[in-house]
N, C-alpha and C. Protein backbone atom coordinates (compact mmCIF):
# COMPACT_ATOMS: atom_id res chain seq x y z
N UNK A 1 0.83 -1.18 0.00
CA UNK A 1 0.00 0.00 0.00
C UNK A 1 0.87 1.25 0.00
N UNK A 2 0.23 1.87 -0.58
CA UNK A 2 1.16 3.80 -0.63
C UNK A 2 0.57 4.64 0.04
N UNK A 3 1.52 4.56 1.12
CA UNK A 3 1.70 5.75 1.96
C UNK A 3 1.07 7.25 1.33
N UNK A 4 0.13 8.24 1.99
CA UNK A 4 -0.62 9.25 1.76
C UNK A 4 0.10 10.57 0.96
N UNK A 5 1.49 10.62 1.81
CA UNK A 5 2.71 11.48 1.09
C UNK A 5 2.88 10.46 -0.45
N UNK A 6 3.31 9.82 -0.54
CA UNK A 6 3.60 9.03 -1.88
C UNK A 6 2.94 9.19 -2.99
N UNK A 7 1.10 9.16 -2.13
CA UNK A 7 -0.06 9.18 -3.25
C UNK A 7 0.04 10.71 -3.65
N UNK A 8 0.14 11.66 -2.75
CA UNK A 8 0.10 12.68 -3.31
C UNK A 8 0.92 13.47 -4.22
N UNK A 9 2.31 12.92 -4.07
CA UNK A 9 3.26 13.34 -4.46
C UNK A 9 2.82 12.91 -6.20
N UNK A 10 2.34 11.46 -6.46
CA UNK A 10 1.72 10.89 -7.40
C UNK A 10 1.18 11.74 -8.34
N UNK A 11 -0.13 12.17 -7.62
CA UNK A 11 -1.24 12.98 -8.49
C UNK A 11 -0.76 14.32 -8.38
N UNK A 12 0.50 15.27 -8.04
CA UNK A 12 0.90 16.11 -8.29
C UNK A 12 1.85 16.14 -9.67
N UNK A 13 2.11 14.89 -9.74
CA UNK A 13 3.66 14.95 -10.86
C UNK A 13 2.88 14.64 -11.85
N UNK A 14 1.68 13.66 -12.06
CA UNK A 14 0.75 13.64 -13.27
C UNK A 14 -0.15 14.76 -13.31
N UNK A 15 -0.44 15.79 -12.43
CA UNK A 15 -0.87 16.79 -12.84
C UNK A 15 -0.42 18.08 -14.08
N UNK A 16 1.46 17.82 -12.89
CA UNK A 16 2.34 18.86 -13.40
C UNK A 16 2.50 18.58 -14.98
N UNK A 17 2.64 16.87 -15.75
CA UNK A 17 2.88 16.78 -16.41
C UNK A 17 1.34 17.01 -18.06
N UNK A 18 0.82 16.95 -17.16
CA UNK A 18 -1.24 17.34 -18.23
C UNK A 18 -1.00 18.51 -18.20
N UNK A 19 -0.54 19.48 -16.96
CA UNK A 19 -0.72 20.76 -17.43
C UNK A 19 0.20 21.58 -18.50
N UNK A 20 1.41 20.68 -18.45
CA UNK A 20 2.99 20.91 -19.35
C UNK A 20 2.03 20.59 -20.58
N UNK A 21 1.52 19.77 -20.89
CA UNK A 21 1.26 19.23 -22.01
C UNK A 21 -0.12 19.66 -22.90
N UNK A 22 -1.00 20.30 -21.87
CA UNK A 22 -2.32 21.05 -22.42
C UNK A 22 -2.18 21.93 -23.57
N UNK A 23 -1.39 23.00 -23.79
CA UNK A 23 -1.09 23.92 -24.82
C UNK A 23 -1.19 23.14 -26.11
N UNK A 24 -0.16 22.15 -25.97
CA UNK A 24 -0.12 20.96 -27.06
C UNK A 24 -0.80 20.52 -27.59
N UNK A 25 -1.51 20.04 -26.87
CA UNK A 25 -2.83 19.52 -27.19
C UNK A 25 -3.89 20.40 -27.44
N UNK A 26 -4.11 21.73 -26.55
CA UNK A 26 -4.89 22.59 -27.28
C UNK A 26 -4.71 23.50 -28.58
N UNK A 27 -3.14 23.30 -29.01
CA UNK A 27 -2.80 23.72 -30.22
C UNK A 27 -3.22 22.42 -31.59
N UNK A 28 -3.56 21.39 -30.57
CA UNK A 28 -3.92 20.65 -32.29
C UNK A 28 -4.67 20.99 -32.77
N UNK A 29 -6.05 21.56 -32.50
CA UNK A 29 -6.98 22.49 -33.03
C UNK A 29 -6.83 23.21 -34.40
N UNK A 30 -5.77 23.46 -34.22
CA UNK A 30 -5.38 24.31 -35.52
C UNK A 30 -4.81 25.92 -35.21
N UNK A 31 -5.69 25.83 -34.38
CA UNK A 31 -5.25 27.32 -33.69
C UNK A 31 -4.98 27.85 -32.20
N UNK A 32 -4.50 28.89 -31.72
CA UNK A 32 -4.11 29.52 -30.80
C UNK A 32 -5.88 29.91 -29.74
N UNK A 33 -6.54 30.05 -30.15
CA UNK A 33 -7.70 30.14 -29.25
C UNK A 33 -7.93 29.75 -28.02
N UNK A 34 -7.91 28.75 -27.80
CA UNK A 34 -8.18 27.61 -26.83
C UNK A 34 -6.80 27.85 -25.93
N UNK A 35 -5.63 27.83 -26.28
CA UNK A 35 -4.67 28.14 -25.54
C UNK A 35 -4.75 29.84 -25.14
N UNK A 36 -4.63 30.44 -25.37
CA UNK A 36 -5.41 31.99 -25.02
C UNK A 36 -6.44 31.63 -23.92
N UNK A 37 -7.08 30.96 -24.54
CA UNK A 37 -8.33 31.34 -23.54
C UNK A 37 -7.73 30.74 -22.46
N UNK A 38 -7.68 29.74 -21.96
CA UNK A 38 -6.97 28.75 -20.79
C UNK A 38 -5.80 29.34 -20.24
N UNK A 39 -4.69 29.86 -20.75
CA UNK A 39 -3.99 31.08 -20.37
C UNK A 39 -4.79 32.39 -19.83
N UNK A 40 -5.76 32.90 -19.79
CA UNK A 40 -6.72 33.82 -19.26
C UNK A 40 -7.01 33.35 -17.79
N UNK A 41 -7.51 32.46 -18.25
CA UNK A 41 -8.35 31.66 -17.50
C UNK A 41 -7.45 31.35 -15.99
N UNK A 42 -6.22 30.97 -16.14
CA UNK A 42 -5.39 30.33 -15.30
C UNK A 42 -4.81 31.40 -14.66
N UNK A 43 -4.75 32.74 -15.12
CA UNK A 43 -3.97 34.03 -14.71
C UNK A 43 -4.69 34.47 -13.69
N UNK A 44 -6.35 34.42 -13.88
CA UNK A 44 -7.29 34.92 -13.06
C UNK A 44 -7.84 33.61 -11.39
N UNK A 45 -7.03 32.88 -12.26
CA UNK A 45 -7.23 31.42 -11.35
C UNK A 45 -5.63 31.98 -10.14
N UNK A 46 -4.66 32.36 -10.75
CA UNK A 46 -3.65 32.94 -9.79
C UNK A 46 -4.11 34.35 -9.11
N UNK A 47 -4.72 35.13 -9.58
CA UNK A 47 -5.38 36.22 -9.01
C UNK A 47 -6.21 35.71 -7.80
N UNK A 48 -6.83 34.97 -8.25
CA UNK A 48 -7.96 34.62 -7.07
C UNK A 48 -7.33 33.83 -6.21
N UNK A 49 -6.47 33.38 -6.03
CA UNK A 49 -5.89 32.18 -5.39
C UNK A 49 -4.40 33.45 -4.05
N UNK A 50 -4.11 34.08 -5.04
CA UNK A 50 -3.45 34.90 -4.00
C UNK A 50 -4.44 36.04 -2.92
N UNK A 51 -5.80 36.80 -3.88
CA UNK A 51 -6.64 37.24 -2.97
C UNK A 51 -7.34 35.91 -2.17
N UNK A 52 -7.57 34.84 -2.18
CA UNK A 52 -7.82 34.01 -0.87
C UNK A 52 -6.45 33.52 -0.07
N UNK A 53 -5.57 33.45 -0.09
CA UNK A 53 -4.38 33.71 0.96
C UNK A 53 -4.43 34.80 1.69
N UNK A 54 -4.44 36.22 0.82
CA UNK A 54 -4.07 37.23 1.59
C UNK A 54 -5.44 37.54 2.63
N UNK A 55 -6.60 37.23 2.02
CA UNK A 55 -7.99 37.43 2.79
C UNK A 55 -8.16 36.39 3.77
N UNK A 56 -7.70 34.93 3.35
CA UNK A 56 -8.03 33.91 3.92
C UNK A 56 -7.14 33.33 5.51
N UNK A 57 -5.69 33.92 4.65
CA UNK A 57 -4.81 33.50 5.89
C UNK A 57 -4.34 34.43 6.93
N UNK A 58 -4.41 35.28 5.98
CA UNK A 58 -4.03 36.91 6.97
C UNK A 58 -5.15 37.48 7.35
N UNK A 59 -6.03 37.53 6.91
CA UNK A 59 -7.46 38.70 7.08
C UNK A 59 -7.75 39.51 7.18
N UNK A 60 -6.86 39.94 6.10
CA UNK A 60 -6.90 41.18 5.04
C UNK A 60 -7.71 41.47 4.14
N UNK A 61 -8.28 42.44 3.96
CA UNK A 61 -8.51 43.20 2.59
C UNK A 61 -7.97 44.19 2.12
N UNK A 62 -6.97 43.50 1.04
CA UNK A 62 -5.64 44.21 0.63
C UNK A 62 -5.38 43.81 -1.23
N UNK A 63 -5.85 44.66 -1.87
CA UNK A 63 -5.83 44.77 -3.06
C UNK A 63 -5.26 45.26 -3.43
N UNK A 64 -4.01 45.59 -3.03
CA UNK A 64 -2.83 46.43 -3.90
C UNK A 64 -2.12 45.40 -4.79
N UNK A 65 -2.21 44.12 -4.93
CA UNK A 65 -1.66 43.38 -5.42
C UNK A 65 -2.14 43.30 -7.17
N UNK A 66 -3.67 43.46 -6.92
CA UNK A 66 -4.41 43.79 -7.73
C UNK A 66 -4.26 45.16 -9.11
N UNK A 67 -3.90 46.07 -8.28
CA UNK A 67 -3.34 47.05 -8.60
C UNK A 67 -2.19 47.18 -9.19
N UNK A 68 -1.88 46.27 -8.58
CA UNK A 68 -0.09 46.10 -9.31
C UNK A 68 -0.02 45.44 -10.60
N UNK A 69 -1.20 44.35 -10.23
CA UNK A 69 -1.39 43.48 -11.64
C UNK A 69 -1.80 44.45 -12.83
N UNK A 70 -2.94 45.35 -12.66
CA UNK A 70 -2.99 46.06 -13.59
C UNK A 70 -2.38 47.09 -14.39
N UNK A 71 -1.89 47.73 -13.43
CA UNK A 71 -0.94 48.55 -14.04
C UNK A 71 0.42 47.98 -14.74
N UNK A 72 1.00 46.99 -14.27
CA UNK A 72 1.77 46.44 -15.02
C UNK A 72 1.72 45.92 -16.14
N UNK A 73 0.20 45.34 -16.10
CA UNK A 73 -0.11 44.68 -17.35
C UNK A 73 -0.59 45.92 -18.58
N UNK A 74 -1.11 47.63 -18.34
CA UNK A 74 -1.21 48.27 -19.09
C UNK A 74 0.65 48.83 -19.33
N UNK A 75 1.28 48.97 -18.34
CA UNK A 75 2.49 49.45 -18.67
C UNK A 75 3.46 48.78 -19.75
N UNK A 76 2.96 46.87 -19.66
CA UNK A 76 3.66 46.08 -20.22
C UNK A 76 3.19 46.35 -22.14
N UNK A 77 1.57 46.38 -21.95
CA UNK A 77 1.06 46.61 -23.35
C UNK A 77 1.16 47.70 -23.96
N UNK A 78 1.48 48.83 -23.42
CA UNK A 78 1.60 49.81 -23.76
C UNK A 78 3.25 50.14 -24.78
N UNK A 79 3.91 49.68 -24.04
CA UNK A 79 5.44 48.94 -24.29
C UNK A 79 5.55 48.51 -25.08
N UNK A 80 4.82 47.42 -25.43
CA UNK A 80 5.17 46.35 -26.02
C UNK A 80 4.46 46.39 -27.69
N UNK A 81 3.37 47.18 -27.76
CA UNK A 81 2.52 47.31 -28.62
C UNK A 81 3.49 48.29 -29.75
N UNK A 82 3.24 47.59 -31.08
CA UNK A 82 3.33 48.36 -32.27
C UNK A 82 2.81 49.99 -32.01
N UNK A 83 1.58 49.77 -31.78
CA UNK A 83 0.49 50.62 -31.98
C UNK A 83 1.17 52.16 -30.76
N UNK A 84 2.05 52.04 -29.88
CA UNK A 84 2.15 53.18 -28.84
C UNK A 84 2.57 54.21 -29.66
N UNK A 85 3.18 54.16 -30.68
CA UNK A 85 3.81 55.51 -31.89
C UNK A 85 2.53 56.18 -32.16
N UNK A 86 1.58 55.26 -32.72
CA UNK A 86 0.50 55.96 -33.36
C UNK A 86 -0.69 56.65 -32.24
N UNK A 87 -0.62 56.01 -31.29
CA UNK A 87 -1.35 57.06 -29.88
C UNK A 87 -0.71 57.94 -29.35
N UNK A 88 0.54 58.23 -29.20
CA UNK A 88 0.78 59.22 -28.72
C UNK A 88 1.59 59.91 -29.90
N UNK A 89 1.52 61.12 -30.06
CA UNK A 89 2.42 61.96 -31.21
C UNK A 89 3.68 62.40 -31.27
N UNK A 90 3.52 62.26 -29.92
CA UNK A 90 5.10 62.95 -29.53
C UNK A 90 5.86 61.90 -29.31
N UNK A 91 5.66 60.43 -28.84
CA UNK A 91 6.60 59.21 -28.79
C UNK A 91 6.89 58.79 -30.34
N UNK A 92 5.89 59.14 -31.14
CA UNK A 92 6.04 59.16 -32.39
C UNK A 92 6.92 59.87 -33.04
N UNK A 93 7.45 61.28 -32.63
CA UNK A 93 7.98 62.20 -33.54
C UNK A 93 9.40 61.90 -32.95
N UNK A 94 9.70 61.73 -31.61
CA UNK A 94 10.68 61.21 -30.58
C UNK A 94 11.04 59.48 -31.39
N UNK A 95 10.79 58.55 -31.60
CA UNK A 95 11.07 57.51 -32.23
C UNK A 95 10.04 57.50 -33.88
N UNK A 96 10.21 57.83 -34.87
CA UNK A 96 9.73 57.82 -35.66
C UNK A 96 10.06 56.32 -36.36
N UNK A 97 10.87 55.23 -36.42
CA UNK A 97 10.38 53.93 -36.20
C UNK A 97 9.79 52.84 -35.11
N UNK A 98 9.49 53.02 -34.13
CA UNK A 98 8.76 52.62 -33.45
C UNK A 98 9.78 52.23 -32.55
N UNK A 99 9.12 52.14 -31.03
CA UNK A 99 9.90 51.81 -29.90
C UNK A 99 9.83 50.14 -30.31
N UNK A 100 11.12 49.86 -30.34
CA UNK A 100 11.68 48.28 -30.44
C UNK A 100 12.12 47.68 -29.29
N UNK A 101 11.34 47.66 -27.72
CA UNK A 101 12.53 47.02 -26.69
C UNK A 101 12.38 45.37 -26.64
N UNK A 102 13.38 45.14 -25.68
CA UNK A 102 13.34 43.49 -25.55
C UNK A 102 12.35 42.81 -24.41
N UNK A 103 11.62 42.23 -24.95
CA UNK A 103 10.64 41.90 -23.85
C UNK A 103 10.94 41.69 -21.73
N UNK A 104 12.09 41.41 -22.00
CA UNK A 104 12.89 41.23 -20.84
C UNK A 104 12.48 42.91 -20.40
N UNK A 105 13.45 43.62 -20.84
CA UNK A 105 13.55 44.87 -20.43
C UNK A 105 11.87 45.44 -20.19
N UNK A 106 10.89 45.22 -20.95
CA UNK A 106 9.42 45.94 -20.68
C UNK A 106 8.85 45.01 -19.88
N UNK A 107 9.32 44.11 -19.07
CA UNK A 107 9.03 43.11 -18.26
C UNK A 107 9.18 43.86 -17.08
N UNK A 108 10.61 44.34 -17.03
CA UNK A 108 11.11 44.98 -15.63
C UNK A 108 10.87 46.77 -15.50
N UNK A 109 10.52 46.89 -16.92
CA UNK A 109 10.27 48.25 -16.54
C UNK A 109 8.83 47.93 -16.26
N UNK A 110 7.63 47.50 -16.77
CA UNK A 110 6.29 47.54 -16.41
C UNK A 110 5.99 47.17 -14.79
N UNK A 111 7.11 45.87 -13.97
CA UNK A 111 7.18 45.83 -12.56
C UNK A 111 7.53 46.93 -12.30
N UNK A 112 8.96 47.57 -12.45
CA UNK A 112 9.16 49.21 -11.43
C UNK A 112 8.17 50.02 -11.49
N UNK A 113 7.29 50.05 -12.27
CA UNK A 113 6.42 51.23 -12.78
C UNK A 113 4.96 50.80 -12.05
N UNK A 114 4.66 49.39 -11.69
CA UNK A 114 3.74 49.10 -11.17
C UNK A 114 3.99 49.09 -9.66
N UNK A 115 5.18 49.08 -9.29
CA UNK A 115 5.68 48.68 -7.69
C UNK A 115 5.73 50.78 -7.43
N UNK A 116 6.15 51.30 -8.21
CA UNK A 116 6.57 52.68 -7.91
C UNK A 116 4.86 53.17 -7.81
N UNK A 117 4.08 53.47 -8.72
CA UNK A 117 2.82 53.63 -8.59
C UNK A 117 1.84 53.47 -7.27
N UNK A 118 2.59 51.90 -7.35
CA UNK A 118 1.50 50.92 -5.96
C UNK A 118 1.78 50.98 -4.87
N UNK A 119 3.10 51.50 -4.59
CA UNK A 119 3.71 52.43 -3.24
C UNK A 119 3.06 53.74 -3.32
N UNK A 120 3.01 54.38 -3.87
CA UNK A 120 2.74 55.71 -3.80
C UNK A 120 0.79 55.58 -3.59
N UNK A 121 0.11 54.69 -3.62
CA UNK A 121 -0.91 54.69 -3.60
C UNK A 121 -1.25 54.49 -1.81
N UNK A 122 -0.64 53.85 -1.31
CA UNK A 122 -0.65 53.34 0.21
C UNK A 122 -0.58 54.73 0.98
């Protein structure tokens, strides 16, 4: 018989390995959809999962985390997007081929910019 640690350890490593492998399989489809969506899906599944820790274990209501998520995620798209030349005029006339950075770099600038913001909000 297997020990309770053993079993679990079990249905964690065949989990880890369905979830490695889902994209894959949701890319046989033909298309990117289904992986998008489930990527959505799972982001908001980490959202909710850290607001029930911080509410659940601490007993807090503390949404700055929230805050952070968003702004980072507009700082990151904003960045990252073709399209930021053509909304603003003056980043336009200032780079007249388009801001080219490396995803790395609009990774860490969209965190400072969300951590600098989300301090200043407290």
């Amino acid at each position: 018989m297997m020990n309770t640690k053993t079993g679990k350890l079990i249905v964690w490593i065949i989990s880890a390995i369905l979830l490695l492998a889902l994209p894959i399989v949701l890319q046989a489809t033909g298309s990117n959809s289904w992986v998008r969506i489930v990527d959505i899906a799972l982001m908001y599944v980490l959202l909710a999962l850290g607001l029930n820790i911080v509410v659940g274990y601490a007993g807090l209501l503390d949404l700055g985390y929230i805050a952070f998520f968003a702004v980072g995620a507009y700082i990151f798209a904003l960045l990252g997007s073709p399209h930021l030349a053509d909304t603003f005029p003056a980043i336009k006339a200032m780079f007249p081929n388009g801001l080219h950075y490396n995803i790395w770099l609009v990774m860490i600038l969209a965190a400072a910019v969300a951590g600098i913001i989300t301090s200043q909000m407290l």
